[in-house]
Protein backbone atom coordinates (compact mmCIF):
# COMPACT_ATOMS: atom_id res chain seq x y z
CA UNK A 1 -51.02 156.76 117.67
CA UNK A 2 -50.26 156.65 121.28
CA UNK A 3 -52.39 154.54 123.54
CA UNK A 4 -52.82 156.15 126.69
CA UNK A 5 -50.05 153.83 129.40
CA UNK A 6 -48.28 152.97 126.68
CA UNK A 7 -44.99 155.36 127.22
CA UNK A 8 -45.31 154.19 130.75
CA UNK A 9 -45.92 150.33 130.24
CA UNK A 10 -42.64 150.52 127.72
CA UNK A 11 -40.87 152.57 129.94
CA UNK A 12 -41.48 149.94 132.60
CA UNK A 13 -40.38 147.06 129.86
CA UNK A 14 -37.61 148.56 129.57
CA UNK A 15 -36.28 148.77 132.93
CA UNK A 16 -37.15 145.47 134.17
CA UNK A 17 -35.75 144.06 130.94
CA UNK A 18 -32.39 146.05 132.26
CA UNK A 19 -32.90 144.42 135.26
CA UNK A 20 -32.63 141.18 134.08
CA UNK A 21 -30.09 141.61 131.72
CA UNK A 22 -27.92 143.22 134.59
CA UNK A 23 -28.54 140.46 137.09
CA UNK A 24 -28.09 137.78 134.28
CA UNK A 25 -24.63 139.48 133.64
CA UNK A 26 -24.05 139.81 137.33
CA UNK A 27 -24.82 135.57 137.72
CA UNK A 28 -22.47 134.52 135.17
CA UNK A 29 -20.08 137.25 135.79
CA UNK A 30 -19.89 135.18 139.51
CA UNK A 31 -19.95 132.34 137.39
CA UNK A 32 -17.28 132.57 135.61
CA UNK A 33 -14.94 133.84 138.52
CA UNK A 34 -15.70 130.89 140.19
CA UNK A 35 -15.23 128.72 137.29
CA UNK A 36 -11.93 131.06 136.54
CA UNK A 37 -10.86 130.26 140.57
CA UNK A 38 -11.64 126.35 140.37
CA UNK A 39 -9.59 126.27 137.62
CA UNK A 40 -7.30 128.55 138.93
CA UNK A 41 -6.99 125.77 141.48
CA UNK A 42 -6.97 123.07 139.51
CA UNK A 43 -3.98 124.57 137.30
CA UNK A 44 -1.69 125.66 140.55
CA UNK A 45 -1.91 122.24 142.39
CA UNK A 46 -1.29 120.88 138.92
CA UNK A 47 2.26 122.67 138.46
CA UNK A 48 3.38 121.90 141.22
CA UNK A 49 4.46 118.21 142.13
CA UNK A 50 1.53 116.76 143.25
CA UNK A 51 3.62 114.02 144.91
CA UNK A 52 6.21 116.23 146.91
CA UNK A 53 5.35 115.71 150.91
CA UNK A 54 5.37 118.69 153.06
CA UNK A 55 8.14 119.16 155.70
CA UNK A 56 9.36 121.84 158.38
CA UNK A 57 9.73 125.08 157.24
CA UNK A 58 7.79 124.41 154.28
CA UNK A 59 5.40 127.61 153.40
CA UNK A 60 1.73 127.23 152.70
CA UNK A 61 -0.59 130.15 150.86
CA UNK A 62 -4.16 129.05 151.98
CA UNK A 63 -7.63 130.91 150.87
CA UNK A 64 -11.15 130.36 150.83
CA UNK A 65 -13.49 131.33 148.14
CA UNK A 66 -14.88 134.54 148.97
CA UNK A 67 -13.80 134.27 152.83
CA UNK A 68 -10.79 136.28 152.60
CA UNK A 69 -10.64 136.68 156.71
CA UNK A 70 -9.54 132.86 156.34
CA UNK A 71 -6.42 133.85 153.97
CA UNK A 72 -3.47 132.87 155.46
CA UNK A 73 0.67 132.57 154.68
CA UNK A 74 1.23 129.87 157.19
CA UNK A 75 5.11 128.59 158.05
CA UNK A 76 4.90 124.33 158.83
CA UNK A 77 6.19 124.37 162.52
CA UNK A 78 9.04 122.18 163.18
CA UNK A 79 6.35 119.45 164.86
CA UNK A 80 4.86 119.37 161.39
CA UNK A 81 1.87 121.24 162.27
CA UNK A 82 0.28 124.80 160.86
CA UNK A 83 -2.16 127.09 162.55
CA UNK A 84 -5.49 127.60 160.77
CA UNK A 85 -8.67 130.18 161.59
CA UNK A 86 -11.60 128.14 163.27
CA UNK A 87 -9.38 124.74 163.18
CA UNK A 88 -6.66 125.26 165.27
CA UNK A 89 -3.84 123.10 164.81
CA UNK A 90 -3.84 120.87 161.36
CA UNK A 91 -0.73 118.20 160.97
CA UNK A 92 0.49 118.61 157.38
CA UNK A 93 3.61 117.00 157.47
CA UNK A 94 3.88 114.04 155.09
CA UNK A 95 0.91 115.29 153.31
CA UNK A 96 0.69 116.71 149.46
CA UNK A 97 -0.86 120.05 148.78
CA UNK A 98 -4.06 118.10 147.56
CA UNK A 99 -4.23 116.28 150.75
CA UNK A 100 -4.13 118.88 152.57
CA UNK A 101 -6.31 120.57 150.49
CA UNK A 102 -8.91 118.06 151.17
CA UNK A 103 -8.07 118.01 155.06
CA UNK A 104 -8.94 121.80 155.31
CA UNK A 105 -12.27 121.29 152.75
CA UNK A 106 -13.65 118.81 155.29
CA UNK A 107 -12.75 120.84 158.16
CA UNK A 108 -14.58 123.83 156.82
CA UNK A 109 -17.42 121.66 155.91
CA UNK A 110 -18.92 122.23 159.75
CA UNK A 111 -18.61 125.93 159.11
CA UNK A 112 -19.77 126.38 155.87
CA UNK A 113 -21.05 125.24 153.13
CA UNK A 114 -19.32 123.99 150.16
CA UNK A 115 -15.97 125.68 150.71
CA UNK A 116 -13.20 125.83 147.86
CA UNK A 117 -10.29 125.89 148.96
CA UNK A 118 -6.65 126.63 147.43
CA UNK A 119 -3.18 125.39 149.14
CA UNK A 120 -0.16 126.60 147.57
CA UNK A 121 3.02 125.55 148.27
CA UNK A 122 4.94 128.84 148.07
CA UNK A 123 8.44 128.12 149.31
CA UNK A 124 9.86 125.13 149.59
CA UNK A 125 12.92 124.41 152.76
CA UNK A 126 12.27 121.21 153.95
CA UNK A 127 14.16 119.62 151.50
CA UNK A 128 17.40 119.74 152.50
CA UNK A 129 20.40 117.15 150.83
CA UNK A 130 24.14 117.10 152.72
CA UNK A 131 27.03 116.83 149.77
CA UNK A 132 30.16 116.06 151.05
CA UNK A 133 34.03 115.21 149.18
CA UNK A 134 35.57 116.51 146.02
CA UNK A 135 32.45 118.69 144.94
CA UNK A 136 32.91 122.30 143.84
CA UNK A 137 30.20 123.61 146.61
CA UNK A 138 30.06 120.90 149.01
CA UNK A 139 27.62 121.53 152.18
CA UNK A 140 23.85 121.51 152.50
CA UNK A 141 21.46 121.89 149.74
CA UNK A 142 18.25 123.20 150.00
CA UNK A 143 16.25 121.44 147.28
CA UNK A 144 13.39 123.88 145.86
CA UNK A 145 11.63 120.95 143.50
CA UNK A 146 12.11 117.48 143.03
CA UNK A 147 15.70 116.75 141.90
CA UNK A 148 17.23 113.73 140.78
CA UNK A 149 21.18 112.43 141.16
CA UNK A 150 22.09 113.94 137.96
CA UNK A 151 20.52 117.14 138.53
CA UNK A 152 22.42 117.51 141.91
CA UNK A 153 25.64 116.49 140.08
CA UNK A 154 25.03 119.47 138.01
CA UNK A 155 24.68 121.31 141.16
CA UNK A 156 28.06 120.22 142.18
CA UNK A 157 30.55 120.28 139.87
CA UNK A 158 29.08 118.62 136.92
CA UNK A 159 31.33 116.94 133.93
CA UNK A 160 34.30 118.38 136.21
CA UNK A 161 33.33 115.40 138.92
CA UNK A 162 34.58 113.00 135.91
CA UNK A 163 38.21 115.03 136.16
CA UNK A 164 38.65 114.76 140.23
CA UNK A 165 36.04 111.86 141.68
CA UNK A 166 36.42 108.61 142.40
CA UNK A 167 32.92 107.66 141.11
CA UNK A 168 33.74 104.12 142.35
CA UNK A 169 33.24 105.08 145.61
CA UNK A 170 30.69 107.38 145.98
CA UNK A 171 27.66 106.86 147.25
CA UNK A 172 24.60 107.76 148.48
CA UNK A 173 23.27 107.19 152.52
CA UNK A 174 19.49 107.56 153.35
CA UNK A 175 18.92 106.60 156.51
CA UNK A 176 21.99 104.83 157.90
CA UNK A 177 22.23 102.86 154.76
CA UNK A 178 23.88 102.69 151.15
CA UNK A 179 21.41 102.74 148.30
CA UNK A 180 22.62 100.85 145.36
CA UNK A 181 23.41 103.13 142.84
CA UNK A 182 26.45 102.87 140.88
CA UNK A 183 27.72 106.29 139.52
CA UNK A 184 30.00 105.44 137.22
CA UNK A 185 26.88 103.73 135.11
CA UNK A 186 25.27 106.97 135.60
CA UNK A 187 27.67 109.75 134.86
CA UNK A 188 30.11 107.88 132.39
CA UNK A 189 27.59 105.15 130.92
CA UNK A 190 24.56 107.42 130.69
CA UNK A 191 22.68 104.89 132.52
CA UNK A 192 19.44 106.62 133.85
CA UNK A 193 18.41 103.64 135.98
CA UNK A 194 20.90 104.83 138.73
CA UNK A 195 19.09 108.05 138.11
CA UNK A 196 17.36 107.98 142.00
CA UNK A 197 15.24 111.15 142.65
CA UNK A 198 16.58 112.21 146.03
CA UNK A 199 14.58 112.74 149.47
CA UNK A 200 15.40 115.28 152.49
CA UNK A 201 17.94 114.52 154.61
CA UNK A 202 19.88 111.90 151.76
CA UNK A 203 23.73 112.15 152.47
CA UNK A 204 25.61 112.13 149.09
CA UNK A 205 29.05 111.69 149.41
CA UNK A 206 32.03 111.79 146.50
CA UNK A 207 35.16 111.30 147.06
CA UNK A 208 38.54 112.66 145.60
CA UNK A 209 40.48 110.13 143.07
CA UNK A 210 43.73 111.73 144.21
CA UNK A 211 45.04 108.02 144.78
CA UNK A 212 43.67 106.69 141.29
CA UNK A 213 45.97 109.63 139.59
CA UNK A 214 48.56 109.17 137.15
CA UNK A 215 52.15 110.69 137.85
CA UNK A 216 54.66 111.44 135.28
CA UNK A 217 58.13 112.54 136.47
CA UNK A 218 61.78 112.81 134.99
CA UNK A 219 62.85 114.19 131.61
CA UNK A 220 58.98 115.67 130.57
CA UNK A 221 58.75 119.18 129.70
CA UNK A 222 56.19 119.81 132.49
CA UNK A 223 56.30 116.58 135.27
CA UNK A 224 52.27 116.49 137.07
CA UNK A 225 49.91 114.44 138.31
CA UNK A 226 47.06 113.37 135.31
CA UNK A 227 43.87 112.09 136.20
CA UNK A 228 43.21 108.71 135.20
CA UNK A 229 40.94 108.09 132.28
CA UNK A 230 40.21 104.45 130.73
CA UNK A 231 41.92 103.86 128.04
CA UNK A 232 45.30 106.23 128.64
CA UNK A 233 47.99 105.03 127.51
CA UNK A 234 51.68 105.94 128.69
CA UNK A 235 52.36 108.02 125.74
CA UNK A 236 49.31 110.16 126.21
CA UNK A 237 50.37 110.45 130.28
CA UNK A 238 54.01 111.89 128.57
CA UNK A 239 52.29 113.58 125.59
CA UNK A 240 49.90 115.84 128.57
CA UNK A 241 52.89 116.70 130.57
CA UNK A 242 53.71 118.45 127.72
CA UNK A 243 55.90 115.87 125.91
CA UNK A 244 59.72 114.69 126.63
CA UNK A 245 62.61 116.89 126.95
CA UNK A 246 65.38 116.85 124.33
CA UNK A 247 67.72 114.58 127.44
CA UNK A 248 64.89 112.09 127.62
CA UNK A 249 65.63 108.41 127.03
CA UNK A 250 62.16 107.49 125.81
CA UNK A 251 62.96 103.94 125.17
CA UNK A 252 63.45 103.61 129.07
CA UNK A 253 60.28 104.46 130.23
CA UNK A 254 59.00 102.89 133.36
CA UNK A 255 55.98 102.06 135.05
CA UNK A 256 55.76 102.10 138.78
CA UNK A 257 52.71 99.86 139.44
CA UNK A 258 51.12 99.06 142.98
CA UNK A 259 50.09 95.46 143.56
CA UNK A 260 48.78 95.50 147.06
CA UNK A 261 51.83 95.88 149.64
CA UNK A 262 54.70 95.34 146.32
CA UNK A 263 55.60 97.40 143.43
CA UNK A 264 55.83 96.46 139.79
CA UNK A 265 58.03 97.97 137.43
CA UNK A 266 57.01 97.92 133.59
CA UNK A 267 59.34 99.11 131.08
CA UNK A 268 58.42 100.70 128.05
CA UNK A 269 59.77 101.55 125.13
CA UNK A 270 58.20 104.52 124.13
CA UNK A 271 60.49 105.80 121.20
CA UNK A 272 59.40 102.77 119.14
CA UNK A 273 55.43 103.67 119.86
CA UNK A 274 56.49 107.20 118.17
CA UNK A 275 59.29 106.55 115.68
CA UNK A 276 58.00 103.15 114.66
CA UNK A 277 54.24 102.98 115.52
CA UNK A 278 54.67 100.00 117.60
CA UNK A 279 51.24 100.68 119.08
CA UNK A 280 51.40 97.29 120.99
CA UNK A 281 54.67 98.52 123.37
CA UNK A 282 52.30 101.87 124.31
CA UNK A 283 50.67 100.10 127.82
CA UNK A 284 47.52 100.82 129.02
CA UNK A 285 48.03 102.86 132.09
CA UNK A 286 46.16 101.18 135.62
CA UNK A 287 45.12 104.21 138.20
CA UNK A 288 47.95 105.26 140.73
CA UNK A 289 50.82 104.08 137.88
CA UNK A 290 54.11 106.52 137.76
CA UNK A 291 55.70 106.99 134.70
CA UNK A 292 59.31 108.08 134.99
CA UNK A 293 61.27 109.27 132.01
CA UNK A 294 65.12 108.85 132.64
CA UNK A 295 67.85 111.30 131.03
CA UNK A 296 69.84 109.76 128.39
CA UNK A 297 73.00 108.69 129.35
CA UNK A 298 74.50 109.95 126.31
C-alpha cells in the first residue's frame, strides 16, 4: 500500500541523496587534484637538484593553483631578475627553485590566499664551463645538470685523454685561482676525492703531453712517436713501432735522455732482453727518451 506523499517524499530522497553524493564526489574529486598537484610539486622540485642556483638565461615554468592568468615561461634576465604578474621584478639569481618558490608564495600572500605555487626549472644555460688543450671538443660547455670532473672528462675525450694529456699539468681555474685537484689521482688512480663537482664559469684546462712522448727511430719497421705510459720499457717502445728490421743491431740500442740543459745517452742491449731474457738490461723508459736502433755494421 501506497501512502498518499510517499512517491513524492522518495522521489525527493532520492534527489537530494544525488545531490549529496554528487557534491561529495565533486569535494574530493578537488581534493584529490589538489593533493595530485601538491604532490605533483613536491615530486618536480624533488628531481631536480634542489641545490643548483639559478643564473642568466636560466628558464623558469611558474603557475598558480587554479590562477592560470599567473602562468608564466619566464627567461632570468642577464641582471638576474624575472618579470612576474602583480610583483613586478623578483631577483632569482643565486636562488634554488624552492627558494624561489617560497619568494613568489609570500609575495602572493597579499593577493590571495594560500597560494601553491610550482617553479620549474625548464632549461638550464647558465651553466657554462670553458675546456681548453688536447680535448677532442674543446670550447664552451653548456652544463644542463650538475656535473662533476669525471663526467666532463667523458665529455671531452674520455680514456683517450690518458693517450695525449699531460694530466700533470692540468688543472682547473675558478676564479683567478688553481683548485687543488690532482688528475692523475683521479683519472689513472680512480681517486674520487679529486672528483670536484664543477660551477659556471670554471676554466678547465689540459694540456698536450707531446713533450713527455717517446720516440723510436733507426732500423724499426715503422719509426713514431709512442706516448709514454709508466712502466714501458725500451723493448715495448721497439716492439709498438712494429718491431726491428732484419739490419737492426739490437744490442746497440740507445737512449737519448734529457737532464735539464744536457743529454744522457743509455745503451741497451736489447738482443739479450729477447734472445736471453735478460729482463734486467730492458730500461724503464723516462717521458721525452729517444730510442735509436742503429743498422748493423755487418
Amino acid at each position: 500500500m501506497i501512502i498518499p506523499g510517499e512517491r513524492s517524499m522518495k522521489g525527493k530522497l532520492g534527489q537530494g541523496a544525488l545531490f549529496f553524493l554528487a557534491a561529495t564526489l565533486v569535494f574530493f574529486s578537488m581534493a584529490d587534484k589538489r593533493e595530485l598537484y601538491a604532490q605533483a610539486d613536491k615530486n618536480n622540485l624533488h628531481v631536480q637538484d634542489d641545490t643548483y642556483k639559478i643564473g642568466a638565461e636560466d628558464v623558469l615554468d611558474i603557475s598558480v593553483w587554479e590562477n592560470k592568468q599567473l602562468a608564466t615561461k619566464v627567461t632570468v634576465r642577464p641582471d638576474g631578475k624575472i618579470s612576474f604578474p602583480l610583483l613586478d621584478d623578483l631577483k632569482v639569481e643565486g636562488l634554488t627553485a624552492i627558494e624561489v618558490k617560497e619568494m613568489i608564495t609570500e609575495k602572493l600572500t597579499h593577493f590571495m590566499s594560500k597560494p601553491q605555487v610550482t617553479v620549474t626549472i625548464e632549461s638550464i644555460n647558465s651553466c657554462k664551463v670553458y675546456v681548453m688543450g688536447a680535448v677532442s671538443s674543446p670550447g664552451v660547455l653548456n652544463l644542463k645538470r650538475k656535473t662533476n670532473l669525471l663526467q666532463l672528462l667523458a665529455m671531452v675525450g674520455g680514456l683517450a685523454l690518458t693517450e695525449t694529456a699531460d694530466l700533470q699539468k692540468a688543472y682547473i681555474l675558478r676564479k683567478g685561482h688553481r683548485l687543488p685537484v690532482d688528475f692523475v689521482r683521479l683519472v689513472e688512480n680512480g681517486d674520487v676525492t679529486q672528483n670536484v663537482d664543477l660551477l659556471p664559469d670554471d676554466v678547465i684546462y689540459i694540456p698536450d703531453n707531446f713533450d713527455k712522448r717517446i720516440t723510436v727511430i733507426g732500423e724499426v719497421v715503422g719509426p713514431k712517436t709512442i706516448n709514454f705510459k709508466n712502466g714501458i720499457t725500451a723493448l715495448d717502445a721497439v716492439l709498438m713501432s712494429g718491431g726491428p728490421t732484419t739490419d737492426a743491431d739490437l744490442n746497440g740500442t740507445k737512449i737519448v735522455r734529457k737532464k735539464a740543459s744536457q743529454e744522457e745517452i743509455l745503451k741497451v742491449e736489447l738482443n739479450k732482453v729477447m734472445k736471453k731474457g735478460k729482463l734486467e738490461d730492458n730500461l724503464k723508459l723516462m717521458p721525452g727518451d729517444v730510442i735509436i736502433v742503429p743498422a748493423s755494421m755487418l
